[in-house]
N, C-alpha and C. Protein backbone atom coordinates (compact mmCIF):
# COMPACT_ATOMS: atom_id res chain seq x y z
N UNK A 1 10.93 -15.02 -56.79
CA UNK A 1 10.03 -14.43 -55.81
C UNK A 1 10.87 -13.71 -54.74
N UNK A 2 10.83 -12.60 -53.91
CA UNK A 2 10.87 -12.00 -53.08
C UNK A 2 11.17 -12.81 -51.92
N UNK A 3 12.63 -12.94 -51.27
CA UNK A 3 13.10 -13.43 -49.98
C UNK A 3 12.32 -13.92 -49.34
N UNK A 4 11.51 -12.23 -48.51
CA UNK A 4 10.55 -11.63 -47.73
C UNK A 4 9.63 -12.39 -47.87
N UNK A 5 8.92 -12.93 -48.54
CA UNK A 5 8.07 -13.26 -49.06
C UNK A 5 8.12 -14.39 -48.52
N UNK A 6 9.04 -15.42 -49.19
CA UNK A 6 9.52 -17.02 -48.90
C UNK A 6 9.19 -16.80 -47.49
N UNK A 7 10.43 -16.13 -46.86
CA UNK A 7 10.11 -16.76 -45.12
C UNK A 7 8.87 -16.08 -44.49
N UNK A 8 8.37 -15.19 -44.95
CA UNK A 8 6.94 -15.02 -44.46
C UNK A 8 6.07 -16.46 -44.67
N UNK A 9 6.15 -16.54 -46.03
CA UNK A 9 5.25 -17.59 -46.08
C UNK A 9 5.27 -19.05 -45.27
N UNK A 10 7.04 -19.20 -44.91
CA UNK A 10 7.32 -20.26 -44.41
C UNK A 10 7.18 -19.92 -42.88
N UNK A 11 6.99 -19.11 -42.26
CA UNK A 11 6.73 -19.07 -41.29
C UNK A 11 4.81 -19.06 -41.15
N UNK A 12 4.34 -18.72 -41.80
CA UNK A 12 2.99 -19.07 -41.95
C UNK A 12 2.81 -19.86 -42.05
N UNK A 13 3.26 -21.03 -42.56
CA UNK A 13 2.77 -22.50 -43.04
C UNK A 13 3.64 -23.37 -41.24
N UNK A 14 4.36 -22.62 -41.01
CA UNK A 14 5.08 -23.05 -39.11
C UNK A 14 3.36 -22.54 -38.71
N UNK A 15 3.48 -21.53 -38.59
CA UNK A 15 2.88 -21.03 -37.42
C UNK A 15 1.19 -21.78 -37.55
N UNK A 16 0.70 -22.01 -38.40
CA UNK A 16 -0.53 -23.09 -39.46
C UNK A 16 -0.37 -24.24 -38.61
N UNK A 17 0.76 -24.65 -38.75
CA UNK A 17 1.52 -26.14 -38.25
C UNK A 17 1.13 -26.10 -36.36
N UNK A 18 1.50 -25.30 -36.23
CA UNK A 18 1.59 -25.48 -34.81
C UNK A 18 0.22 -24.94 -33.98
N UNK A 19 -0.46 -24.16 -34.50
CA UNK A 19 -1.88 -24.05 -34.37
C UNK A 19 -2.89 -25.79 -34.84
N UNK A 20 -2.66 -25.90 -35.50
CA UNK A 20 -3.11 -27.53 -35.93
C UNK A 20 -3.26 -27.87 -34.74
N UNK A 21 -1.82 -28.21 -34.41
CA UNK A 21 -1.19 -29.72 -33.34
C UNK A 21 -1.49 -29.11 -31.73
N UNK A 22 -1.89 -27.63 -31.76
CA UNK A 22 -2.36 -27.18 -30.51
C UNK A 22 -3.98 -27.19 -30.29
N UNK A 23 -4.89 -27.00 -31.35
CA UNK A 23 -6.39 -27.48 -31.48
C UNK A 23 -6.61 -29.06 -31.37
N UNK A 24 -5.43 -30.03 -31.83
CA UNK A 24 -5.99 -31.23 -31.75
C UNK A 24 -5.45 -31.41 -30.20
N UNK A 25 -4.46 -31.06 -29.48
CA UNK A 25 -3.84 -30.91 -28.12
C UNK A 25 -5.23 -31.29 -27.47
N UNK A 26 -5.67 -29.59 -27.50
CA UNK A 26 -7.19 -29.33 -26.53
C UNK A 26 -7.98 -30.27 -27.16
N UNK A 27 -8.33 -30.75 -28.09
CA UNK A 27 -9.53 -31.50 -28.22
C UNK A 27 -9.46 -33.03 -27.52
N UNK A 28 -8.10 -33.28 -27.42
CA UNK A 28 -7.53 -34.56 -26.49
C UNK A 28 -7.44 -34.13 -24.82
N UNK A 29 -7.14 -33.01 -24.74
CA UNK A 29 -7.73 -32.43 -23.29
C UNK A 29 -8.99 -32.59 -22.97
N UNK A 30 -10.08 -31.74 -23.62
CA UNK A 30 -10.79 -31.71 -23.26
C UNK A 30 -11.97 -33.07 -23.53
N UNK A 31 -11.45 -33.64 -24.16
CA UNK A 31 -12.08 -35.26 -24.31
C UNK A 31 -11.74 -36.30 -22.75
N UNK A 32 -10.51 -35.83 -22.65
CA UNK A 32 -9.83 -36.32 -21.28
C UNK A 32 -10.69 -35.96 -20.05
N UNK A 33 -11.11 -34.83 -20.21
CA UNK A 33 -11.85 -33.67 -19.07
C UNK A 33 -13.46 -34.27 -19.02
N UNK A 34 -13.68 -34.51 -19.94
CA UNK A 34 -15.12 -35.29 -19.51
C UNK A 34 -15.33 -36.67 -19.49
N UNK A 35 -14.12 -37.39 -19.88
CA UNK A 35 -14.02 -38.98 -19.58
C UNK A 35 -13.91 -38.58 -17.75
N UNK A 36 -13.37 -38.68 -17.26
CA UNK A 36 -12.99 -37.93 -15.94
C UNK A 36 -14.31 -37.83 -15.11
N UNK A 37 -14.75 -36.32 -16.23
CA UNK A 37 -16.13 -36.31 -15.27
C UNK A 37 -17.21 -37.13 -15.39
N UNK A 38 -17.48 -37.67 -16.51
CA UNK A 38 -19.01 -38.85 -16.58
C UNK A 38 -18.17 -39.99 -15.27
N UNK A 39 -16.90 -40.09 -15.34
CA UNK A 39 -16.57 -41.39 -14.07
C UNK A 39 -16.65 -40.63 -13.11
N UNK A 40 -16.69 -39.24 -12.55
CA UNK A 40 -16.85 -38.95 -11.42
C UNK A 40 -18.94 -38.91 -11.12
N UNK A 41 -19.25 -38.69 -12.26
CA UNK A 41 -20.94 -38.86 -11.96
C UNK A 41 -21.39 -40.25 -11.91
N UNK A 42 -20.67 -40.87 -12.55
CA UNK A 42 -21.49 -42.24 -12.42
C UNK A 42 -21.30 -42.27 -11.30
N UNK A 43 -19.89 -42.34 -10.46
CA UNK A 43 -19.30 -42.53 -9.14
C UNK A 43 -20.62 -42.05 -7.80
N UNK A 44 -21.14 -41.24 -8.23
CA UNK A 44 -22.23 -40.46 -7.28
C UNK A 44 -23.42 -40.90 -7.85
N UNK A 45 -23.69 -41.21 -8.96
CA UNK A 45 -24.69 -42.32 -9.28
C UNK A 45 -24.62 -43.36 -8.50
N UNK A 46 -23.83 -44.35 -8.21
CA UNK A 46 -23.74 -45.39 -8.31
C UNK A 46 -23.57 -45.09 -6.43
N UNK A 47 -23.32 -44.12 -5.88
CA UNK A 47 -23.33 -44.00 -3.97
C UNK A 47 -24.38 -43.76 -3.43
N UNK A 48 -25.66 -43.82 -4.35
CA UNK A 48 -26.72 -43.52 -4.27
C UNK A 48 -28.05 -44.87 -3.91
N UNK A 49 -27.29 -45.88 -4.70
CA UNK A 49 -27.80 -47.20 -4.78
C UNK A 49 -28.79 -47.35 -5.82
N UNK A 50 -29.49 -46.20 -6.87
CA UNK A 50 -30.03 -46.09 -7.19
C UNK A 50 -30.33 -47.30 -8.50
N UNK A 51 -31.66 -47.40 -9.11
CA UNK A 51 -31.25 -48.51 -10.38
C UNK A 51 -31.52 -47.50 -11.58
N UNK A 52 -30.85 -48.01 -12.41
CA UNK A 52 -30.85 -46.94 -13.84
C UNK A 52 -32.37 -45.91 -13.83
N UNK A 53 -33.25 -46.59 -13.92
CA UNK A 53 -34.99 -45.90 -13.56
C UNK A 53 -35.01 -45.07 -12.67
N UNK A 54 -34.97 -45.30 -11.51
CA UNK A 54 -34.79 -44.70 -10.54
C UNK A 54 -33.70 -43.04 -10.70
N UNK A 55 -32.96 -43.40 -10.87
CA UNK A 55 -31.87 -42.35 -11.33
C UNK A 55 -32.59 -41.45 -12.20
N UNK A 56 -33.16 -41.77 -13.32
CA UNK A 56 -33.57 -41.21 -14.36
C UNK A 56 -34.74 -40.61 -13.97
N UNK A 57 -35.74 -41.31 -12.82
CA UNK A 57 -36.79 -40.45 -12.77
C UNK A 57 -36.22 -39.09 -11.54
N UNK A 58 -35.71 -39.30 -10.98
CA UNK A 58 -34.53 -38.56 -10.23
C UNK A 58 -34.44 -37.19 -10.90
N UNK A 59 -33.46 -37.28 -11.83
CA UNK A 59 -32.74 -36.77 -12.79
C UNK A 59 -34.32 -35.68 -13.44
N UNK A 60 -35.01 -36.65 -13.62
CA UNK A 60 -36.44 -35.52 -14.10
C UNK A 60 -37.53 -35.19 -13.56
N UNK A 61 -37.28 -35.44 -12.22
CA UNK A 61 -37.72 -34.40 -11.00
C UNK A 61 -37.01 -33.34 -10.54
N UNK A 62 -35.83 -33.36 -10.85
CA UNK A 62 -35.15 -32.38 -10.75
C UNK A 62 -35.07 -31.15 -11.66
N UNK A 63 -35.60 -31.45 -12.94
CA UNK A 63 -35.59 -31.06 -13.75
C UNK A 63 -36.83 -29.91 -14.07
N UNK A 64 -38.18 -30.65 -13.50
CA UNK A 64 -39.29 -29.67 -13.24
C UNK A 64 -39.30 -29.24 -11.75
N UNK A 65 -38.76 -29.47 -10.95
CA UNK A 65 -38.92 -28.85 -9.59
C UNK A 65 -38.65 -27.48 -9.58
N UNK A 66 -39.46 -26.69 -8.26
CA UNK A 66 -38.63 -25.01 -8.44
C UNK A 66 -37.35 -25.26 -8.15
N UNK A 67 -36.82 -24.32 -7.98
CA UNK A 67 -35.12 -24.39 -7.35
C UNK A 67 -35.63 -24.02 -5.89
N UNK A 68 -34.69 -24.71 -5.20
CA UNK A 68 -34.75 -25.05 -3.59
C UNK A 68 -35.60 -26.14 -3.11
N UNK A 69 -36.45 -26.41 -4.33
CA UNK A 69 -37.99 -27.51 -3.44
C UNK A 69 -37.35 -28.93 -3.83
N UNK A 70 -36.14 -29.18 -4.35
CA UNK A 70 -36.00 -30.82 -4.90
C UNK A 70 -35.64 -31.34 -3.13
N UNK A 71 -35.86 -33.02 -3.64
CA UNK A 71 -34.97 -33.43 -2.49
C UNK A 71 -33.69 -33.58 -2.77
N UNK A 72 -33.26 -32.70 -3.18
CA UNK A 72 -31.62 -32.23 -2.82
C UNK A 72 -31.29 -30.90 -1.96
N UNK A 73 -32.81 -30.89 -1.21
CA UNK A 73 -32.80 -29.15 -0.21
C UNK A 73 -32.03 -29.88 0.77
N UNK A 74 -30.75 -29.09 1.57
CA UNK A 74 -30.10 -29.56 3.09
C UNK A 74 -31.06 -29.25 3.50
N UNK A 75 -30.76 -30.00 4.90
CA UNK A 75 -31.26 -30.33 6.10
C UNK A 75 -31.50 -29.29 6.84
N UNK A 76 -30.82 -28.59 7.04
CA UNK A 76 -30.91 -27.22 7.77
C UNK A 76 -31.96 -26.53 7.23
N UNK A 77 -32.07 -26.41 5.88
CA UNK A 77 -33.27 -25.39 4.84
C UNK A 77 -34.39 -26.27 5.19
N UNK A 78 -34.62 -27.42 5.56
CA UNK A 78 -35.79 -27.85 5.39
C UNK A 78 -36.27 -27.69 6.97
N UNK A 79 -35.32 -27.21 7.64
CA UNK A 79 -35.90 -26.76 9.77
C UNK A 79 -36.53 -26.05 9.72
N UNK A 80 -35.61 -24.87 8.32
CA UNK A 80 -36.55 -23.69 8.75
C UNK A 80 -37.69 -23.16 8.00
N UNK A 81 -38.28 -24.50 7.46
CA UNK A 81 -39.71 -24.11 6.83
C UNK A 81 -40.83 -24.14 7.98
């Protein structure tokens, strides 16, 4: 077979290689990235005092409210109604 050929190919089967081990990289990143964030939400869950129910009906009032009308409007927005 053709030199050219060989180290083409062997550099394809590198460059294969190292694309691999850089997709499984990010998928351990970004697995990292939302372990992180569900502990930073519970964290604000849980400063809330709320009980699991509570939270949840929360969570789906928020969900049908307009935007601006939840009780998550500041204080200031709600003077100047």
């Amino acid at each position: 077979m053709n030199p050219k050929i060989e180290r083409l190919e062997k550099e394809i089967d590198k460059t294969k290689n190292k694309i691999a081990e850089m997709q499984a990289r990010l998928r351990d990143l970004e697995k990292q990235k939302t372990e992180l964030e569900n502990t930073d939400y519970v964290a604000i869950a849980r400063s809330f005092h709320l009980t699991p129910q509570q939270l949840a009906e929360f969570l789906k009032s928020q969900q049908t409210a307009p935007s601006g009308d939840g009780p998550l409007k500041k204080q200031e927005d709600r003077n100047e109604d």
